[in-house]
Protein backbone atom coordinates (compact mmCIF):
# COMPACT_ATOMS: atom_id res chain seq x y z
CA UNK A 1 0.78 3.09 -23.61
CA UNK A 2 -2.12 4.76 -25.21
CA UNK A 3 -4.54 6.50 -22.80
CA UNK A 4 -7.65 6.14 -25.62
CA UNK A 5 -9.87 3.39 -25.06
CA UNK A 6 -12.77 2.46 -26.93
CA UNK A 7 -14.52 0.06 -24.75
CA UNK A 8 -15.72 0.80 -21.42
CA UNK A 9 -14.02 -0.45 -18.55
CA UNK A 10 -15.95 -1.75 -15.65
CA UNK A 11 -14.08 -2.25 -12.01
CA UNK A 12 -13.66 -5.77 -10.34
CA UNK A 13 -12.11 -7.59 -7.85
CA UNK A 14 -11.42 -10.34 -7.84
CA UNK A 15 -7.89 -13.37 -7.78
CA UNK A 16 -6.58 -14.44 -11.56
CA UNK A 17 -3.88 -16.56 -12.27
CA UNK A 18 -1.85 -15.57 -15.37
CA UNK A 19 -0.09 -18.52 -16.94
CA UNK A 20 2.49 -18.62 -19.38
CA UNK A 21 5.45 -20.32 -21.21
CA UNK A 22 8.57 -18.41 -20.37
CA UNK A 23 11.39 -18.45 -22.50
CA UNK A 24 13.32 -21.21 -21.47
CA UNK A 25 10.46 -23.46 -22.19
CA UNK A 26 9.16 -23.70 -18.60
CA UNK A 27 5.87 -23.30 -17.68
CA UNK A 28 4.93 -19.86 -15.17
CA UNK A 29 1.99 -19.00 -12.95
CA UNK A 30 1.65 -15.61 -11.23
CA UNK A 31 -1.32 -14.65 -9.02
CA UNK A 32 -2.85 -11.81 -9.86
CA UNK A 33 -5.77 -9.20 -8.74
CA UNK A 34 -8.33 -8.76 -11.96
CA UNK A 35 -9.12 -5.15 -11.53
CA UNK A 36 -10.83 -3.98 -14.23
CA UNK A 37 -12.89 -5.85 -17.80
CA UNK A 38 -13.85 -4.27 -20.55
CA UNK A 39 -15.46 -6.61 -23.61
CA UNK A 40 -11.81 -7.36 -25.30
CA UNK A 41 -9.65 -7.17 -22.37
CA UNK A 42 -8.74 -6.65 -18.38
CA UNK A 43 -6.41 -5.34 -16.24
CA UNK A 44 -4.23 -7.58 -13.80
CA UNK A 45 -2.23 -6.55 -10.60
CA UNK A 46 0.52 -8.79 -9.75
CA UNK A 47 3.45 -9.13 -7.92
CA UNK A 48 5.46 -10.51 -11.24
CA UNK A 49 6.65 -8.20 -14.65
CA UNK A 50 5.46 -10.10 -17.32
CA UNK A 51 6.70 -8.97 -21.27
CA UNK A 52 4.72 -7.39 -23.74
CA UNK A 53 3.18 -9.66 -26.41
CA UNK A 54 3.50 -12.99 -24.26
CA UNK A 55 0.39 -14.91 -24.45
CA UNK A 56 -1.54 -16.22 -21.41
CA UNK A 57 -3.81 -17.88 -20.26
CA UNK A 58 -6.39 -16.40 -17.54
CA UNK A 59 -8.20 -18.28 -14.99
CA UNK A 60 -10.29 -17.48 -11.73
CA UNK A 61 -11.07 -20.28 -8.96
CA UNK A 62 -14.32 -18.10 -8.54
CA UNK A 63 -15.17 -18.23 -11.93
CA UNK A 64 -12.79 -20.57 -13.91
CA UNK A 65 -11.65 -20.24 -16.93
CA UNK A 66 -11.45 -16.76 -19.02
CA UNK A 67 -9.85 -17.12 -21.98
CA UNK A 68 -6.99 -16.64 -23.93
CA UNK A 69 -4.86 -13.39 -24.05
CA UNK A 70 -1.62 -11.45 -24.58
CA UNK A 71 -0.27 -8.85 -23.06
CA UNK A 72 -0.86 -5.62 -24.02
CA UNK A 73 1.60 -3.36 -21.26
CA UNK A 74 3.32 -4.19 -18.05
CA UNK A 75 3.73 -0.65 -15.96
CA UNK A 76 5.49 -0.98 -12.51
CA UNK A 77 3.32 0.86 -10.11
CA UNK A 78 5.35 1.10 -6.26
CA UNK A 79 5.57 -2.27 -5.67
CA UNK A 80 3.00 -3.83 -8.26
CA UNK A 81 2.50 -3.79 -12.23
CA UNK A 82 -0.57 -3.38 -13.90
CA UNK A 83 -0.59 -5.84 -16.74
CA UNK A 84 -3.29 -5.09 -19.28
CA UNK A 85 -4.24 -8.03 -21.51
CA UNK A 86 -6.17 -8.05 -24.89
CA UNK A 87 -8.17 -11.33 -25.29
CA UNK A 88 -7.76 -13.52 -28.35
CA UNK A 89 -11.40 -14.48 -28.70
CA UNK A 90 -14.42 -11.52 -29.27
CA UNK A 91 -16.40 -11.46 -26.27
CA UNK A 92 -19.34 -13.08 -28.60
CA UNK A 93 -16.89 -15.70 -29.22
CA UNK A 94 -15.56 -16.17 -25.98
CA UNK A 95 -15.78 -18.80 -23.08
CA UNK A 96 -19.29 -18.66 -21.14
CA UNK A 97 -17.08 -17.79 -17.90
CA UNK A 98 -15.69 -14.41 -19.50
CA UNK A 99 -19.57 -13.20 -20.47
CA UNK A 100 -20.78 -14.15 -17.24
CA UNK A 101 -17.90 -11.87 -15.43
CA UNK A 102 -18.28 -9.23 -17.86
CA UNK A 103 -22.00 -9.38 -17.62
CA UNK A 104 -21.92 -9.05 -13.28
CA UNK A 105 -19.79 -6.12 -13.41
CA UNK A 106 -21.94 -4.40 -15.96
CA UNK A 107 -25.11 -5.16 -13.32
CA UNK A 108 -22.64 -4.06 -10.22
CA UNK A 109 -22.12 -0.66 -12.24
């Protein structure tokens, strides 16, 4: 995992759910603590390893739905991992939930 990052990353906190097609074809959902956004991505605590490049879908009963996104790393941290996720859409692109989060934790900076 690269420690370089060229978008600034602006703290949150607030419950995701991470949803996914696992291998077998089933469908998974893992709750999840959205730490940090930047304008491409977010960091995710959870109680559940997910792989890298799986894609997901992200989604807040606060704030709905966020967007698309794959995963980026999965690092076990005591009893947690930190899943970073890269979203599929630009943040110009995006859904009007995503700019609205991103745009609160820029005004709660």
């Amino acid at each position: 995992m690269s420690t370089h990052r060229p978008e600034t990353r602006y703290r949150v906190n607030f419950p995701v759910y991470l949803t996914w097609q696992a291998k077998d074809g089933t469908i998974r959902r893992a709750l999840g603590k959205c730490r940090n956004i930047s304008a491409s991505g977010a960091m995710v605590e959870t109680d559940y390893p997910l792989d890298r490049h799986t894609g997901v879908i992200v989604e807040s009963d606060s704030f709905g739905r966020m967007g698309h996104a794959t995963i980026r790393y999965c690092a076990r941290e005591m009893m947690k991992y930190n899943i970073g996720v890269m979203f599929t859409a630009a943040l110009g692109l995006s859904d009007n939930i995503r700019k609205k989060i991103f745009e609160k934790a820029i005004q709660e900076v």
